[in-house]
C-alpha atoms as a PDB file:
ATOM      1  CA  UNK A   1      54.692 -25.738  49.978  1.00  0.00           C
ATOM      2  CA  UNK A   2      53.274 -24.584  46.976  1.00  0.00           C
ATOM      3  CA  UNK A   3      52.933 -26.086  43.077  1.00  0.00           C
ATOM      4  CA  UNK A   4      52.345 -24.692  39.607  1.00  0.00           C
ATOM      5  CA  UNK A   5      49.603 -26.574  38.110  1.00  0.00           C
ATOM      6  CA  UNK A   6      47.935 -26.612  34.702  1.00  0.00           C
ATOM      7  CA  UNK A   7      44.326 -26.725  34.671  1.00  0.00           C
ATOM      8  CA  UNK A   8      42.173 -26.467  31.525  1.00  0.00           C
ATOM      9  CA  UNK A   9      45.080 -24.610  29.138  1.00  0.00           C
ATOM     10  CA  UNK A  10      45.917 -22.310  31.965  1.00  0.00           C
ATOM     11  CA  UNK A  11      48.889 -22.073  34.404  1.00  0.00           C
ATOM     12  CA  UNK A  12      48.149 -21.278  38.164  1.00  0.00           C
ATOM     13  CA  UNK A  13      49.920 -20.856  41.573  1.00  0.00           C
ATOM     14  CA  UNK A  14      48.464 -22.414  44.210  1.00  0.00           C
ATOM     15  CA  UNK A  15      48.964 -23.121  47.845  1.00  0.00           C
ATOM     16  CA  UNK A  16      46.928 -25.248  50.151  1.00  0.00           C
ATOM     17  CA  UNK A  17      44.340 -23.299  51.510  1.00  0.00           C
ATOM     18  CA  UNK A  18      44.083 -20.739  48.270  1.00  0.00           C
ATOM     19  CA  UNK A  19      40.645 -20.369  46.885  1.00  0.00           C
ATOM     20  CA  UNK A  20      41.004 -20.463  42.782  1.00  0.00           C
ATOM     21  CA  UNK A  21      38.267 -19.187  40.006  1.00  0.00           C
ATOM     22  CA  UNK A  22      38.480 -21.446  36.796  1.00  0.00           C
ATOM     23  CA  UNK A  23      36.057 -22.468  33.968  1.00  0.00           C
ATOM     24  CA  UNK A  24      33.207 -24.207  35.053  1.00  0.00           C
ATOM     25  CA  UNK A  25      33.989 -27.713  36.225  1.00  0.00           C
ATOM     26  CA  UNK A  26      31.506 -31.167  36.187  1.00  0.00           C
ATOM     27  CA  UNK A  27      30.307 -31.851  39.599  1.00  0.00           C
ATOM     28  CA  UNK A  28      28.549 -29.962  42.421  1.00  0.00           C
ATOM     29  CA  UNK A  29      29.189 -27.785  45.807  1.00  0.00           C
ATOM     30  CA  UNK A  30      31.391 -29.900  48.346  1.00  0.00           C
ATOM     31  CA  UNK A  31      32.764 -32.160  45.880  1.00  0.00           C
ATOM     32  CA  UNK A  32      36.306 -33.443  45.743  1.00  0.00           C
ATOM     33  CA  UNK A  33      38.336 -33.348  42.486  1.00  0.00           C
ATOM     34  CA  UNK A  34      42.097 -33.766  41.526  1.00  0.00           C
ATOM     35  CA  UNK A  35      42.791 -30.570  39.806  1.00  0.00           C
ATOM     36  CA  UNK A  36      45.391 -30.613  36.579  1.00  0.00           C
ATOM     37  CA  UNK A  37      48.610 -31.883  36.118  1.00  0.00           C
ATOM     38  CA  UNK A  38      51.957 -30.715  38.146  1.00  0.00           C
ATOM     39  CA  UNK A  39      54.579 -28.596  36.603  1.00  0.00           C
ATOM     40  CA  UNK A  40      56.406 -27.695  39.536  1.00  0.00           C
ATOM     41  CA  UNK A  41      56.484 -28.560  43.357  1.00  0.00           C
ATOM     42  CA  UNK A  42      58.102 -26.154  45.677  1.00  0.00           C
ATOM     43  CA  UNK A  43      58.685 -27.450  49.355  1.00  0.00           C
ATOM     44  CA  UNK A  44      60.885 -24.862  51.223  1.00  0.00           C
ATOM     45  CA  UNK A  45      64.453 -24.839  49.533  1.00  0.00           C
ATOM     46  CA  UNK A  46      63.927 -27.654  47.256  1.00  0.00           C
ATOM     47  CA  UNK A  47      62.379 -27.870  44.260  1.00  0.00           C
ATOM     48  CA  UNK A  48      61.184 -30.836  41.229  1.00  0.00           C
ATOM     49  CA  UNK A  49      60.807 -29.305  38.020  1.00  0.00           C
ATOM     50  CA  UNK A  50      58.045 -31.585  35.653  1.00  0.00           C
ATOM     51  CA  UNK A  51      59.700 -33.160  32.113  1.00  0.00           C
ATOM     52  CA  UNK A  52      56.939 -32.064  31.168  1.00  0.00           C
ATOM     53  CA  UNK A  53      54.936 -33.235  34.939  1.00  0.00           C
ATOM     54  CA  UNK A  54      56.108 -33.767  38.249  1.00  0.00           C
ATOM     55  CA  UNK A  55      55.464 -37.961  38.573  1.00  0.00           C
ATOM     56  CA  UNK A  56      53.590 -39.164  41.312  1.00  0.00           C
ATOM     57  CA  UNK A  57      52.394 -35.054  42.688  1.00  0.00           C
ATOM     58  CA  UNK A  58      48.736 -34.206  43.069  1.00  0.00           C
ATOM     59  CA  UNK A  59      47.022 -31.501  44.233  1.00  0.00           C
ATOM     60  CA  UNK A  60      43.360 -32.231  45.569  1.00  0.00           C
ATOM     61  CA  UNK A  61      40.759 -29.785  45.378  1.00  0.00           C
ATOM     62  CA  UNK A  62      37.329 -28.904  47.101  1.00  0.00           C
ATOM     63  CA  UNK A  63      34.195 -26.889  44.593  1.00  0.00           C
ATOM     64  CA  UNK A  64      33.228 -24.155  46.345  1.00  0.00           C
ATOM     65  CA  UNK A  65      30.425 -22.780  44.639  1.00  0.00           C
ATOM     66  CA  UNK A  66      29.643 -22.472  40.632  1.00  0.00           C
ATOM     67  CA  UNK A  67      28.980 -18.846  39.318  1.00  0.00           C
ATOM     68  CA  UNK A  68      29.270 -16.669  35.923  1.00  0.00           C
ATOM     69  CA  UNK A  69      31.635 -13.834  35.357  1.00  0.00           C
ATOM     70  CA  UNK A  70      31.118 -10.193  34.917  1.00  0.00           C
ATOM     71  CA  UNK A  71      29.453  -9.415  31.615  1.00  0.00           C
ATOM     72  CA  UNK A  72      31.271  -8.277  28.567  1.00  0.00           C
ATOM     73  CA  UNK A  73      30.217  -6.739  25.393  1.00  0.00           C
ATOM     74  CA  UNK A  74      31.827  -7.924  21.688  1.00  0.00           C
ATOM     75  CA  UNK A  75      30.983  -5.534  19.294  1.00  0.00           C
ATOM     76  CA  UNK A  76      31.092  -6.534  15.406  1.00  0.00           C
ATOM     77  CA  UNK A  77      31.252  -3.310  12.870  1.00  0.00           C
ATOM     78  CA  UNK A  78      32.104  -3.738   9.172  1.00  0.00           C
ATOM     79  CA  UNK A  79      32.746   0.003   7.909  1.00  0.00           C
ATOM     80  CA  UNK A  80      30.854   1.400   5.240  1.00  0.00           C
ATOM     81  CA  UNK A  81      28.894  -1.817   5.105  1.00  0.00           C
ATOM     82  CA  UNK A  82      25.548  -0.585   7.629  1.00  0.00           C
ATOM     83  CA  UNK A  83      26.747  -3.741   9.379  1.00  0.00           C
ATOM     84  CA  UNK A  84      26.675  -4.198  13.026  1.00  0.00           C
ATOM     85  CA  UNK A  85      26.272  -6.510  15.688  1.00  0.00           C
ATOM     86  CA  UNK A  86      26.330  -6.322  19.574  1.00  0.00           C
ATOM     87  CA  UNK A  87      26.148  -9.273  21.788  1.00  0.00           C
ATOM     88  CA  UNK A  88      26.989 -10.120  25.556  1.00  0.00           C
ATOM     89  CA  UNK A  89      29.024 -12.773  26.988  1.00  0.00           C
ATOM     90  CA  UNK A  90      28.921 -14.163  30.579  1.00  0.00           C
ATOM     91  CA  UNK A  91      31.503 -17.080  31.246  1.00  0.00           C
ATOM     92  CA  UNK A  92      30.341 -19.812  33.654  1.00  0.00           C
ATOM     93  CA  UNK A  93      32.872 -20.339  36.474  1.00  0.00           C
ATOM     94  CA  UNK A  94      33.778 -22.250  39.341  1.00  0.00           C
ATOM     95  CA  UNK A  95      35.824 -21.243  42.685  1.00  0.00           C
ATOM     96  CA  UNK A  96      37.784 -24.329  44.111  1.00  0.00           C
ATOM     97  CA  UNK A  97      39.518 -24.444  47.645  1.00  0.00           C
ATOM     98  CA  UNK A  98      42.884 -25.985  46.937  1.00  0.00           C
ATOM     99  CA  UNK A  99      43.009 -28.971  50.118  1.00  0.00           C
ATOM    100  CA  UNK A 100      46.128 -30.675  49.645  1.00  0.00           C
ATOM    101  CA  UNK A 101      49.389 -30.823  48.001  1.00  0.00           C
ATOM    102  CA  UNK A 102      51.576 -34.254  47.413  1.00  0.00           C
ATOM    103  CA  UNK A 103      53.940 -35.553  46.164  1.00  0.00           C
END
């Protein structure tokens, strides 16, 4: 069985037993949350399609750990100008175990 869920603006895959990396999420390690809202819930050869969420499915979730991404650099440049800027970005993230799946 697995579901397409949307969690903060994003669309994701998941199965039980996946491990997921989102945007940072309130609460600590070992914590149990109710991740997003169901699109679509696949269970062998049937399927429920959301209008726009599947009612009553839920997929429960488990915070793993809380960490920050891999660095990037955004670089500003107005030609001509002598203008530039360079500054860093590290987003904070959180890896979930997806627990269960029901509908």
């Amino acid at each position: 069985m697995f579901a397409v869920i949307k969690a903060q603006g994003k669309q994701f895959k998941v199965a039980t037993g996946d491990r997921l990396t989102v945007d940072r999420l309130a609460g600590e390690a070992g914590n149990k949350i109710a991740l997003g809202e169901v699109l679509m819930l696949i269970d062998g050869a049937t399927t429920k399609v959301g209008k726009p969420t599947v009612s009553g499915a839920k997929v429960e979730a488990e915070i793993v750990e809380h960490s920050r991404g891999d660095k990037i650099k955004v670089f500003k440049k107005r030609r001509r100008k002598s203008y530039h800027r360079t500054r860093g970005h590290r987003q904070d993230l959180t890896t979930v175990k997806i627990t269960a799946i029901t509908a």
